[in-house]
N, C-alpha and C. Protein backbone atom coordinates (compact mmCIF):
# COMPACT_ATOMS: atom_id res chain seq x y z
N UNK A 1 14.98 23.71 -21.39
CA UNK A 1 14.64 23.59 -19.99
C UNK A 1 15.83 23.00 -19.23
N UNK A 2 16.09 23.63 -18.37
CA UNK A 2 17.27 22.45 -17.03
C UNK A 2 16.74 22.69 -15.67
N UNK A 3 17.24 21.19 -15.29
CA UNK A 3 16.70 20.55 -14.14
C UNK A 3 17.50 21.45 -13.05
N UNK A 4 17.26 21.30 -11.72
CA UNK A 4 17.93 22.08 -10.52
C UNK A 4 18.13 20.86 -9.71
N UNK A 5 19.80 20.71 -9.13
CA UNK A 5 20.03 19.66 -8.47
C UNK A 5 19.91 20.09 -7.04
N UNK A 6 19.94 21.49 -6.87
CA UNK A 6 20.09 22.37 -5.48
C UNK A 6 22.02 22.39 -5.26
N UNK A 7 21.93 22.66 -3.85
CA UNK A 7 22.88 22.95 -3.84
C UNK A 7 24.22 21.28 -3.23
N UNK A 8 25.05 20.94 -4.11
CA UNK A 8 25.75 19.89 -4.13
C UNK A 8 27.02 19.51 -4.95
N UNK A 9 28.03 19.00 -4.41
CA UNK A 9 29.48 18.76 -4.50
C UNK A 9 29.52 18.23 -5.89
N UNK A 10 28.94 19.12 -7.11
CA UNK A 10 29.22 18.49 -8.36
C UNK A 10 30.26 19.18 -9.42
N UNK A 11 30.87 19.29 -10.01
CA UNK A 11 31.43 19.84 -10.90
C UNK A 11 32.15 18.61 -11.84
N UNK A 12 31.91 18.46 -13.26
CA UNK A 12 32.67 18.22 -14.03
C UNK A 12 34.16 18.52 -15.17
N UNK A 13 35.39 17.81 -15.25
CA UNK A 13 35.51 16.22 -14.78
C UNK A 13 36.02 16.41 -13.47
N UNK A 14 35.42 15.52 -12.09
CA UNK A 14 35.78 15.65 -10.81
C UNK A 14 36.88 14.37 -11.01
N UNK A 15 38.11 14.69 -10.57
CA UNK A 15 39.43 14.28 -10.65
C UNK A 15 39.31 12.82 -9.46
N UNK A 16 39.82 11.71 -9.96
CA UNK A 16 40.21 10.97 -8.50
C UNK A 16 41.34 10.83 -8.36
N UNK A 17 41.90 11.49 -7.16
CA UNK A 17 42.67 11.36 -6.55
C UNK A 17 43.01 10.58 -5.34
N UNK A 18 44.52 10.10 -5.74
CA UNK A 18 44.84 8.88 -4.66
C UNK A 18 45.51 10.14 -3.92
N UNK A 19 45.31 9.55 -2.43
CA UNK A 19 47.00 10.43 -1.67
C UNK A 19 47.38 9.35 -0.70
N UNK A 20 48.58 9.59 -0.79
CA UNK A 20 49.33 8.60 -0.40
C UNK A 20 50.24 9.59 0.85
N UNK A 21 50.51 8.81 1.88
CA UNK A 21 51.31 9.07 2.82
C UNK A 21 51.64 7.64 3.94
N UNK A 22 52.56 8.15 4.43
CA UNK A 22 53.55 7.37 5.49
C UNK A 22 52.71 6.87 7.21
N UNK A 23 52.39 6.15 7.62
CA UNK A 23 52.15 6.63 9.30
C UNK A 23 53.81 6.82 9.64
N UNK A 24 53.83 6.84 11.10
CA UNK A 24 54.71 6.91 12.26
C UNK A 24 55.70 5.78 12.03
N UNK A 25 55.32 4.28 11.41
CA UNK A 25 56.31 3.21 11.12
C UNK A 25 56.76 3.13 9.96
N UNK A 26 56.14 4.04 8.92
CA UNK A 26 56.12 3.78 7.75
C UNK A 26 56.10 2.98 6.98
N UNK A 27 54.91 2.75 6.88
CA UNK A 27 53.78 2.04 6.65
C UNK A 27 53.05 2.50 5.70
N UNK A 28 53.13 2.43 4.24
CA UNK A 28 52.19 3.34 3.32
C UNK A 28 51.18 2.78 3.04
N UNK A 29 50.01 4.13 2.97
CA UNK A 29 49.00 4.19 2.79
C UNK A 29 47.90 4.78 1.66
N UNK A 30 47.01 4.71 1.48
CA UNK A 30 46.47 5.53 0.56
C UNK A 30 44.70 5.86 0.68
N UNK A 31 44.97 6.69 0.10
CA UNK A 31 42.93 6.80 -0.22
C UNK A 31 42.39 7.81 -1.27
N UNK A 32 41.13 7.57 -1.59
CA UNK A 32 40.62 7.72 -2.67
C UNK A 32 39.90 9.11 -2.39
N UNK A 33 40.12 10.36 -3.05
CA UNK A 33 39.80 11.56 -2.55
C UNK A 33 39.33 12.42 -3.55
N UNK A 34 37.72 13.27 -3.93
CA UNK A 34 37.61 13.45 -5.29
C UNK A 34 37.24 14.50 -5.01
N UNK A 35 37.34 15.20 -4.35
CA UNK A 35 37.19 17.00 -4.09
C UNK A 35 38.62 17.44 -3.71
N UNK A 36 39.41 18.05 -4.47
CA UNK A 36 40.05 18.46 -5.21
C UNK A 36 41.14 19.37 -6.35
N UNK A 37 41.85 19.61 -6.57
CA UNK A 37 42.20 20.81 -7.54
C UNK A 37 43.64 21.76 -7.41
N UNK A 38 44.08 21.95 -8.68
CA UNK A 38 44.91 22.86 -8.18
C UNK A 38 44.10 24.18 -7.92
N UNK A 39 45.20 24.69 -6.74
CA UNK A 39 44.54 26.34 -6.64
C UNK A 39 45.65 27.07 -6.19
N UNK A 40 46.69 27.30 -6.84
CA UNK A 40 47.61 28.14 -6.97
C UNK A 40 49.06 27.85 -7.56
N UNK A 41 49.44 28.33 -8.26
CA UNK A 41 51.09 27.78 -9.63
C UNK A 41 50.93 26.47 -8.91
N UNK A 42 51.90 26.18 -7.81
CA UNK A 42 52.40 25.49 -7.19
C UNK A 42 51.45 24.82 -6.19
N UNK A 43 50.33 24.64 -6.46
CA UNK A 43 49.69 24.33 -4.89
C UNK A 43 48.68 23.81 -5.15
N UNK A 44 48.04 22.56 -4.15
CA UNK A 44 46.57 21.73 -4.86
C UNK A 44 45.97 21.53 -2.98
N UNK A 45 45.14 21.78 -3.19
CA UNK A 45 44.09 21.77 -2.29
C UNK A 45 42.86 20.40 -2.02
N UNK A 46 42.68 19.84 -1.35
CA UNK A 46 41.69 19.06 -1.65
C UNK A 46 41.03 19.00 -0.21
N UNK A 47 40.02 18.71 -0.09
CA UNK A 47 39.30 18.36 1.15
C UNK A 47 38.92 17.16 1.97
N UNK A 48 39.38 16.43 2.89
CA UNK A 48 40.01 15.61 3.61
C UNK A 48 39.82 15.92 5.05
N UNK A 49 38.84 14.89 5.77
CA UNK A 49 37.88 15.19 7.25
C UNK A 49 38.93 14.60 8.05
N UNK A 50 39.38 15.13 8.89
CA UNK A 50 40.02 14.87 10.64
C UNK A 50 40.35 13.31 10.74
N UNK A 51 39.17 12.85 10.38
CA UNK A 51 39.42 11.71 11.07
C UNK A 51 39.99 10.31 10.33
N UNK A 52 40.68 10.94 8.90
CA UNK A 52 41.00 9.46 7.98
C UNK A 52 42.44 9.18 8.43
N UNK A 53 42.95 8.43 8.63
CA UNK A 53 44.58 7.55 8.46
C UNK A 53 45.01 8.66 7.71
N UNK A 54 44.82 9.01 6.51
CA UNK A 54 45.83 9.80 5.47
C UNK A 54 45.99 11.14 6.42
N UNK A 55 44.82 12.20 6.71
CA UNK A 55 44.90 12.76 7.26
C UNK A 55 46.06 13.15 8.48
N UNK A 56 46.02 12.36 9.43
CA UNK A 56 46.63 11.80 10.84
C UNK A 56 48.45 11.56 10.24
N UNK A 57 48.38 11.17 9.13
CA UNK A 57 49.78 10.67 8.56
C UNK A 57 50.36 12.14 8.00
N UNK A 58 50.03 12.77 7.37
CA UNK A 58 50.24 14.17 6.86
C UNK A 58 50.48 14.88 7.28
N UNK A 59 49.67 14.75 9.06
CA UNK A 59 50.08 15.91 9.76
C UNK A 59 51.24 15.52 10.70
N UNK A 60 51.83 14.31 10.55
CA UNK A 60 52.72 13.50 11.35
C UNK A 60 53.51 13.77 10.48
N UNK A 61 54.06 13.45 9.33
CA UNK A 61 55.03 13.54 8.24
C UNK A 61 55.22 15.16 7.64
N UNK A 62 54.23 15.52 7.81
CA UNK A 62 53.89 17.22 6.70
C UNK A 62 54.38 16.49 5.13
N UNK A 63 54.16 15.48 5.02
CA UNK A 63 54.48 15.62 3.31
C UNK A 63 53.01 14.71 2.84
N UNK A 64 52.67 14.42 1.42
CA UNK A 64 51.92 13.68 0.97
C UNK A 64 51.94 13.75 -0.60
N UNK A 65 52.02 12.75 -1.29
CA UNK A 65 51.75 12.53 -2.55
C UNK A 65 50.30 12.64 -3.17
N UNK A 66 50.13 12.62 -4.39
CA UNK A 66 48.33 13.00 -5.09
C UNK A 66 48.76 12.06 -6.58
N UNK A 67 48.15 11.21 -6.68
CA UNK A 67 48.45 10.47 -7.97
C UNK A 67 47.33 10.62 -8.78
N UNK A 68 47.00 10.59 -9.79
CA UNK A 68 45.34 10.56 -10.70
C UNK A 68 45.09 9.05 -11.12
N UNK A 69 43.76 8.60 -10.51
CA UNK A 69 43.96 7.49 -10.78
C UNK A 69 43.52 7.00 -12.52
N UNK A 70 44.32 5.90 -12.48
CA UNK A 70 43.36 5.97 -14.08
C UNK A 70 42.91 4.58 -14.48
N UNK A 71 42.22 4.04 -15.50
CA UNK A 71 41.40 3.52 -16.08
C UNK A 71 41.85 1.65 -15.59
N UNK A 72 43.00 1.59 -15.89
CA UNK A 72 43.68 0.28 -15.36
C UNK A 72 43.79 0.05 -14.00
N UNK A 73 43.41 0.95 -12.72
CA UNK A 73 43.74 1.19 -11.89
C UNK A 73 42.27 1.26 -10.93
N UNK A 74 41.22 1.50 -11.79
CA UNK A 74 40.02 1.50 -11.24
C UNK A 74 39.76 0.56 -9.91
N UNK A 75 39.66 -0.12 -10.06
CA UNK A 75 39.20 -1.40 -8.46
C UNK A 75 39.95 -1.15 -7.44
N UNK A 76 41.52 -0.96 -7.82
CA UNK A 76 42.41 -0.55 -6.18
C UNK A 76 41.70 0.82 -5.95
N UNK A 77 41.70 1.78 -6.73
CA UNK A 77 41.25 2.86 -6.62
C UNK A 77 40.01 3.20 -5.87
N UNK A 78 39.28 2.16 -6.19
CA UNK A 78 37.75 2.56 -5.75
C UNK A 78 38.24 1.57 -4.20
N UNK A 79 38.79 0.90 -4.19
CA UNK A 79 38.84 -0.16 -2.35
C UNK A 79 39.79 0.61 -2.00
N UNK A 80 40.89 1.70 -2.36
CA UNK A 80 41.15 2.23 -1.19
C UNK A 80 40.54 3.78 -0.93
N UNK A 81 39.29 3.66 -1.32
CA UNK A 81 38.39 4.84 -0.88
C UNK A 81 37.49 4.29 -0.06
N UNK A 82 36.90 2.99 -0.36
CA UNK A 82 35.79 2.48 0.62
C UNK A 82 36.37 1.81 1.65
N UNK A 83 38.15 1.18 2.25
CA UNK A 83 38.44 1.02 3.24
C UNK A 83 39.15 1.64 3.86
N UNK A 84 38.92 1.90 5.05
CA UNK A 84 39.43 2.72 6.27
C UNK A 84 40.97 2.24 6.40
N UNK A 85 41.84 3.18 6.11
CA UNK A 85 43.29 3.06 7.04
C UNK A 85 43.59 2.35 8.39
N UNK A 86 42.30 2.98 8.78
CA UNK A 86 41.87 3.24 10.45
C UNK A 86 41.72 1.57 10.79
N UNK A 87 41.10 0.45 10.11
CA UNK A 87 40.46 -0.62 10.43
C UNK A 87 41.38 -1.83 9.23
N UNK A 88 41.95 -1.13 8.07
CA UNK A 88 42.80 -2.30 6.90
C UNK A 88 44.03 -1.74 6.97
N UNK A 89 45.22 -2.10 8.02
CA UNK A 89 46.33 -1.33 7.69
C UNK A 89 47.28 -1.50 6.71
N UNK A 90 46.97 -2.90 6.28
CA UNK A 90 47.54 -3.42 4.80
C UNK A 90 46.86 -3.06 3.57
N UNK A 91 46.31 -1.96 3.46
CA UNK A 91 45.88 -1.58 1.97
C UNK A 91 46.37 -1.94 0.57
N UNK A 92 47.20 -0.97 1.02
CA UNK A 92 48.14 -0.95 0.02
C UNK A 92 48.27 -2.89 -0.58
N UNK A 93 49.14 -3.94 -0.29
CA UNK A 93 49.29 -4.92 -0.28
C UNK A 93 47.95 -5.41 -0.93
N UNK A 94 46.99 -5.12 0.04
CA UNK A 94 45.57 -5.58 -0.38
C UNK A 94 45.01 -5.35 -1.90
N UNK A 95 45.60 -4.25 -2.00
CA UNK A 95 45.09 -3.65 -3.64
C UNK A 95 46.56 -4.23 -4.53
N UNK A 96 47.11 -4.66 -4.45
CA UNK A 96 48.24 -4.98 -4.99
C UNK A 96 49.03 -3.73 -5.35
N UNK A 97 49.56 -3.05 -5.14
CA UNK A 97 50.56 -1.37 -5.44
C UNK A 97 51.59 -1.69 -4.83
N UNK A 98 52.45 -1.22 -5.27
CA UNK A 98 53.97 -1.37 -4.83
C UNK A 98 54.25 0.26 -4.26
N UNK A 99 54.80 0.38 -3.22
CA UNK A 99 54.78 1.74 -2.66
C UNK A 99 56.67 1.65 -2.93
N UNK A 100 56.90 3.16 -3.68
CA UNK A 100 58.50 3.29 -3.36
C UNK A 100 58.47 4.92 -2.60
N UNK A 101 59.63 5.17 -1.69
CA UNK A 101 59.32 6.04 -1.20
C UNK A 101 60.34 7.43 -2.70
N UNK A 102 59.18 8.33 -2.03
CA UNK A 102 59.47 9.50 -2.98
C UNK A 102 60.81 10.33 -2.73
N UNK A 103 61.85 10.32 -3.30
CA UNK A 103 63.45 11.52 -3.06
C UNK A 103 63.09 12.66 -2.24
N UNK A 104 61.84 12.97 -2.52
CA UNK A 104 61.22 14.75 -2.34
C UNK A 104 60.90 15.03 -1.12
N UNK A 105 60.10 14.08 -0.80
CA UNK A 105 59.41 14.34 0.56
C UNK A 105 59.00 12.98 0.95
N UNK A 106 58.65 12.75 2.34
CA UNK A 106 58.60 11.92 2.75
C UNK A 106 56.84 11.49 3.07
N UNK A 107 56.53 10.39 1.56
CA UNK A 107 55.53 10.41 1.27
C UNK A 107 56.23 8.78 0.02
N UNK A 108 54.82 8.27 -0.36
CA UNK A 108 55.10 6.74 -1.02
C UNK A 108 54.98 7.24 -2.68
N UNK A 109 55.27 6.63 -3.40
CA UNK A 109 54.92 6.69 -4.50
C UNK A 109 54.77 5.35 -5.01
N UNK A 110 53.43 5.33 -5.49
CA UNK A 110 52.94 3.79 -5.95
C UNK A 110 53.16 3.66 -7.61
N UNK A 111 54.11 2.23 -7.78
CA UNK A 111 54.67 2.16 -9.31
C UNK A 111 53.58 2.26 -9.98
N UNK A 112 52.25 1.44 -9.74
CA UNK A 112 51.33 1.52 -10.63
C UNK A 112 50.69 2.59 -11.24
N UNK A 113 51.16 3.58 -10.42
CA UNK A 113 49.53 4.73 -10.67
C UNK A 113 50.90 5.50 -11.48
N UNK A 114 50.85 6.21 -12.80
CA UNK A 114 51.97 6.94 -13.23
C UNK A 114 51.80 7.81 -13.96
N UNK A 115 51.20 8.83 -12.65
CA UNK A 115 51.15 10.28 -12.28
C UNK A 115 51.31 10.78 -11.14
N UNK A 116 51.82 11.80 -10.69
CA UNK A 116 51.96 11.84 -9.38
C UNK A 116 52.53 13.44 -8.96
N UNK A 117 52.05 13.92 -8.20
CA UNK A 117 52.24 15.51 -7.33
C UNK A 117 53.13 14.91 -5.99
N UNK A 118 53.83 15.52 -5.64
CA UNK A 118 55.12 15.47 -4.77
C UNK A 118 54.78 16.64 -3.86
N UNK A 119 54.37 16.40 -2.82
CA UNK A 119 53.96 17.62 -1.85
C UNK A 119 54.71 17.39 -0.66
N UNK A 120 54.62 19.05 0.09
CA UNK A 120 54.44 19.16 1.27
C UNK A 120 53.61 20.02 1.53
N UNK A 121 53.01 19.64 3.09
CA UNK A 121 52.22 19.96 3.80
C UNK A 121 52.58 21.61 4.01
N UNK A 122 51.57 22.17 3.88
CA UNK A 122 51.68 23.72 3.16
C UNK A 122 50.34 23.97 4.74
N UNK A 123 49.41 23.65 5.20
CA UNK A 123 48.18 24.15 5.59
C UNK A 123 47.00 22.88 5.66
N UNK A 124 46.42 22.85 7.32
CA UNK A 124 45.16 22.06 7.08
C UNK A 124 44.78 22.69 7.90
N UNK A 125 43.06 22.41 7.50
CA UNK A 125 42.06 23.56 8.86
C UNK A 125 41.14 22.38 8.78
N UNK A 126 41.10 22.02 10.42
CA UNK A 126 40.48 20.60 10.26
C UNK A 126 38.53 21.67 11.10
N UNK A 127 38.37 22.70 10.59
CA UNK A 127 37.17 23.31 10.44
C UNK A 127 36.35 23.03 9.29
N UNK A 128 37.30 23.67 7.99
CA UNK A 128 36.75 23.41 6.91
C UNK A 128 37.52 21.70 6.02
N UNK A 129 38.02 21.05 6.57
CA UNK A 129 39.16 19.73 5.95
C UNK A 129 39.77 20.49 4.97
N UNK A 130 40.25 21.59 4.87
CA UNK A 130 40.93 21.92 3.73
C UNK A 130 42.46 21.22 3.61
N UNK A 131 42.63 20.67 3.28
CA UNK A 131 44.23 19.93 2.86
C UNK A 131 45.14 21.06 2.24
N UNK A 132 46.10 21.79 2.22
CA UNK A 132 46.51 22.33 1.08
C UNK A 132 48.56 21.85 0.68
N UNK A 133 48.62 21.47 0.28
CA UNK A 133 50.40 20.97 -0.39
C UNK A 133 50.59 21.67 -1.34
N UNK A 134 52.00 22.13 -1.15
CA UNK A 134 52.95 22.80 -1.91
C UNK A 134 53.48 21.56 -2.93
N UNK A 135 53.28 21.94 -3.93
CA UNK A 135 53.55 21.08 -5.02
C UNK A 135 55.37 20.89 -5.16
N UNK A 136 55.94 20.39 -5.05
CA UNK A 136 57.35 20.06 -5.02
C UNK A 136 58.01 19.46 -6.13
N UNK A 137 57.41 18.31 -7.12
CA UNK A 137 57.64 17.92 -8.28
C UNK A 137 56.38 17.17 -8.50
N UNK A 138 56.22 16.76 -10.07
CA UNK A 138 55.11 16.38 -10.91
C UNK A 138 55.90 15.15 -11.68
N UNK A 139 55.85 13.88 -11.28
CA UNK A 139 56.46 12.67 -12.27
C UNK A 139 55.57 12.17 -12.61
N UNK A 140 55.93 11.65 -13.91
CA UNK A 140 54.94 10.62 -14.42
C UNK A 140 55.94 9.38 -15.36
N UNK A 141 55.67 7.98 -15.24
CA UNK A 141 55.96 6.87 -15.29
C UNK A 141 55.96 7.51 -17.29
N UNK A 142 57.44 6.99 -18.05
CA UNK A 142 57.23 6.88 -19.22
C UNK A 142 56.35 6.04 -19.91
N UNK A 143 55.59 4.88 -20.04
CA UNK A 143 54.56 4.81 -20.45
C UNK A 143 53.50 5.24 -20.71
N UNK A 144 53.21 6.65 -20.01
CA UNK A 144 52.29 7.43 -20.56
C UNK A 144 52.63 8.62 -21.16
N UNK A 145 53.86 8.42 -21.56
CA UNK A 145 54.55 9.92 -22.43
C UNK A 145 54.42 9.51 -23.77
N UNK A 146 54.47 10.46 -25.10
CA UNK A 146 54.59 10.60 -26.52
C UNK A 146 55.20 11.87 -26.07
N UNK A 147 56.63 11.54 -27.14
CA UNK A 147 57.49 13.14 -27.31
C UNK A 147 57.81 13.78 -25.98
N UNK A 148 58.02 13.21 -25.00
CA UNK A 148 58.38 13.35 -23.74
C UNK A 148 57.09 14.01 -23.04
N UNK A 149 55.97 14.08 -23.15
CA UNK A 149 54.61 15.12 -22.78
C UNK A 149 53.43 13.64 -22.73
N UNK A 150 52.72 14.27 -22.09
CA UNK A 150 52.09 13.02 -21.26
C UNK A 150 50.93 12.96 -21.91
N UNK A 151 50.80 12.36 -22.29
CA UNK A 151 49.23 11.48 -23.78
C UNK A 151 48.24 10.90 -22.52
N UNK A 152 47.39 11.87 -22.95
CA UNK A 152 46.15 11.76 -22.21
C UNK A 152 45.18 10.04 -22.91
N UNK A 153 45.61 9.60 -23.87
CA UNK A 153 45.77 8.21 -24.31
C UNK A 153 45.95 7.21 -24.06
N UNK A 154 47.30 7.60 -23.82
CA UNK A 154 47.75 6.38 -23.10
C UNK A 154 47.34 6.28 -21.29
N UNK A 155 47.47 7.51 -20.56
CA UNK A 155 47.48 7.65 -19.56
C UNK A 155 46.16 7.03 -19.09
N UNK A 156 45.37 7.65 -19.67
CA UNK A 156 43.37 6.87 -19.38
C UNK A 156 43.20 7.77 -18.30
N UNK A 157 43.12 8.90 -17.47
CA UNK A 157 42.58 9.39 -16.27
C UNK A 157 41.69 9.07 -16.23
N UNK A 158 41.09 9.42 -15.05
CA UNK A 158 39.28 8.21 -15.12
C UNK A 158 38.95 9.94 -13.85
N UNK A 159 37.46 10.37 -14.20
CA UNK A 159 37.27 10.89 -13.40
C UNK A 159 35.60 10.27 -12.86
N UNK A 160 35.31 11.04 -11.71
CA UNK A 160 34.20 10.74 -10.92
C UNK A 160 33.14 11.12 -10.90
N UNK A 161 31.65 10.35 -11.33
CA UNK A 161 30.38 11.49 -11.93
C UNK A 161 29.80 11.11 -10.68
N UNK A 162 30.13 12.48 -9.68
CA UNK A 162 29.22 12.42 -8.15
C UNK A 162 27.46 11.79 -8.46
N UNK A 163 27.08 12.41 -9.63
CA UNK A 163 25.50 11.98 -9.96
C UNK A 163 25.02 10.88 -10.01
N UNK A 164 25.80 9.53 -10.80
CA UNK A 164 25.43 8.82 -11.44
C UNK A 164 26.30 7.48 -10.27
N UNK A 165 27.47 7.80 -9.84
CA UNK A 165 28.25 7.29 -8.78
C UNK A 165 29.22 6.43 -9.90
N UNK A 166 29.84 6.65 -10.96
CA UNK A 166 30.30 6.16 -11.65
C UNK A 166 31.85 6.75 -11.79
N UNK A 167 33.00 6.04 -12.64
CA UNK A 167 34.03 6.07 -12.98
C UNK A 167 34.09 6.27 -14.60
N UNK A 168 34.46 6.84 -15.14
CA UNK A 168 34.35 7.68 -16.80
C UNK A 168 36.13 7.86 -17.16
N UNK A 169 36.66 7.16 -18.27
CA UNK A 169 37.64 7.64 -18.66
C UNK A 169 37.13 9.03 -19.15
N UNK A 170 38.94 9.77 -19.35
CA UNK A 170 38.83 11.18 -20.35
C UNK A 170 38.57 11.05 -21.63
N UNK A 171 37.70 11.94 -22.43
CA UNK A 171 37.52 11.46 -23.79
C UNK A 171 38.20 11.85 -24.56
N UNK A 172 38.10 11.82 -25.76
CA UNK A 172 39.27 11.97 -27.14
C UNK A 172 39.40 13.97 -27.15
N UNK A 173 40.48 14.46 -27.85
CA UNK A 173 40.61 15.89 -28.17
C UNK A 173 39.78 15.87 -29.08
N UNK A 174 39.64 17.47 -28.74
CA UNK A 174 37.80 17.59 -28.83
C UNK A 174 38.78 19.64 -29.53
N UNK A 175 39.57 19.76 -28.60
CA UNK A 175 40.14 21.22 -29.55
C UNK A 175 41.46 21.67 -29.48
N UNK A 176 42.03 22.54 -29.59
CA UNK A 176 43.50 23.38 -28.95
C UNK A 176 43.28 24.40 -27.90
N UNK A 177 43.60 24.54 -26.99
CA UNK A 177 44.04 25.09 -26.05
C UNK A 177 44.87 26.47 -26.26
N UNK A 178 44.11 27.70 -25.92
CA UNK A 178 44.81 29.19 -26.11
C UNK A 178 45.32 29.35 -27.73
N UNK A 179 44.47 28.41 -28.61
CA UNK A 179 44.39 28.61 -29.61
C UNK A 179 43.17 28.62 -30.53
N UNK A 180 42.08 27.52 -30.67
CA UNK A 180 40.92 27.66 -30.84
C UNK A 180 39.72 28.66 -31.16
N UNK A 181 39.90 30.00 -29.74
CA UNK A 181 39.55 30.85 -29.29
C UNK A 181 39.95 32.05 -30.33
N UNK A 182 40.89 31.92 -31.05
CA UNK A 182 41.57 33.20 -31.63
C UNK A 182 40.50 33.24 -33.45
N UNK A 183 39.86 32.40 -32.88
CA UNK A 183 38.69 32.62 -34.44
C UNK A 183 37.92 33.45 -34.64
N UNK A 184 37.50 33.64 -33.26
CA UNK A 184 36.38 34.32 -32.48
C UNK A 184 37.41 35.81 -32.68
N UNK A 185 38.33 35.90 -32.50
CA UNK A 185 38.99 37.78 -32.41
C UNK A 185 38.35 38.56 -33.53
């Protein structure tokens, strides 16, 4: 038997994403954003309403960063989703993050969080909040590398269970990837 939730913003693992951008003084900022995704080689999309600080900064700058937040990182993560840009302009500070600005584009990169998408502003339709950035570079802080490739281990991503309103690290490998599948031929 399965239950029917109707129709609602669920899919699992829903990613949290920080994005980070600049205002007008530069001034970095951030917020907590869990709808989401890449959707094309180079390109990640997420959905993001008119009226947040990040928003307003993105379309002032055209650039913005996307970090994944993860497991050590939880509490800044979750306070700079529940405070407004708009009303805490010291976030950042507030959550303790060190913002350095990014080579790529003109957008922050926070030491703590170490993962990170390097964008520019590619497209927003403040109809549907579609966000969309051209992916520009992908760094990640060596502490979460083995063999130069990024250990989902060490890293801890933490994603978001819209249902339950909770924070979930990623769990252990579970198979291989474009390999697994070839049992079944």
């Amino acid at each position: 038997m399965r239950k029917d939730f109707g129709c609602k913003p669920m899919l699992y693992p829903m990613p949290v994403l920080i994005i980070g951008s600049y205002d007008e003084n530069g001034i970095p900022n951030a917020m907590n954003a869990a709808w989401g995704g890449i959707s094309e080689e180079n390109e990640i999309s997420i959905c993001v309403s008119e009226g947040h600080k990040t928003t307003a900064n993105i379309l002032k700058k055209g650039a913005f960063t996307v970090s994944a937040a993860d497991a050590e990182n939880v509490i800044a993560a979750d306070y700079v989703g529940i405070v407004s840009g708009n009303k805490q302009p010291d976030k950042i500070a507030k959550c303790g993050w060190t913002a350095k600005k990014s080579q790529l584009v003109d957008a922050p990169l926070f030491k703590e969080l170490p993962f990170t998408l390097e964008c520019k502003l590619k497209s927003y339709d403040s109809d549907t909040c579609r966000l969309v950035g051209e992916i520009v570079n992908v760094s990640a802080d060596e502490r979460i590398l083995t063999d130069g490739n990024i250990d989902l281990c060490k890293f801890r991503p933490i994603t978001y269970d819209p249902a339950g309103h909770g924070y979930y690290t990623l769990g252990e490998r579970v198979g291989n990837a474009f390999s697994d599948g070839k049992k079944l031929k």
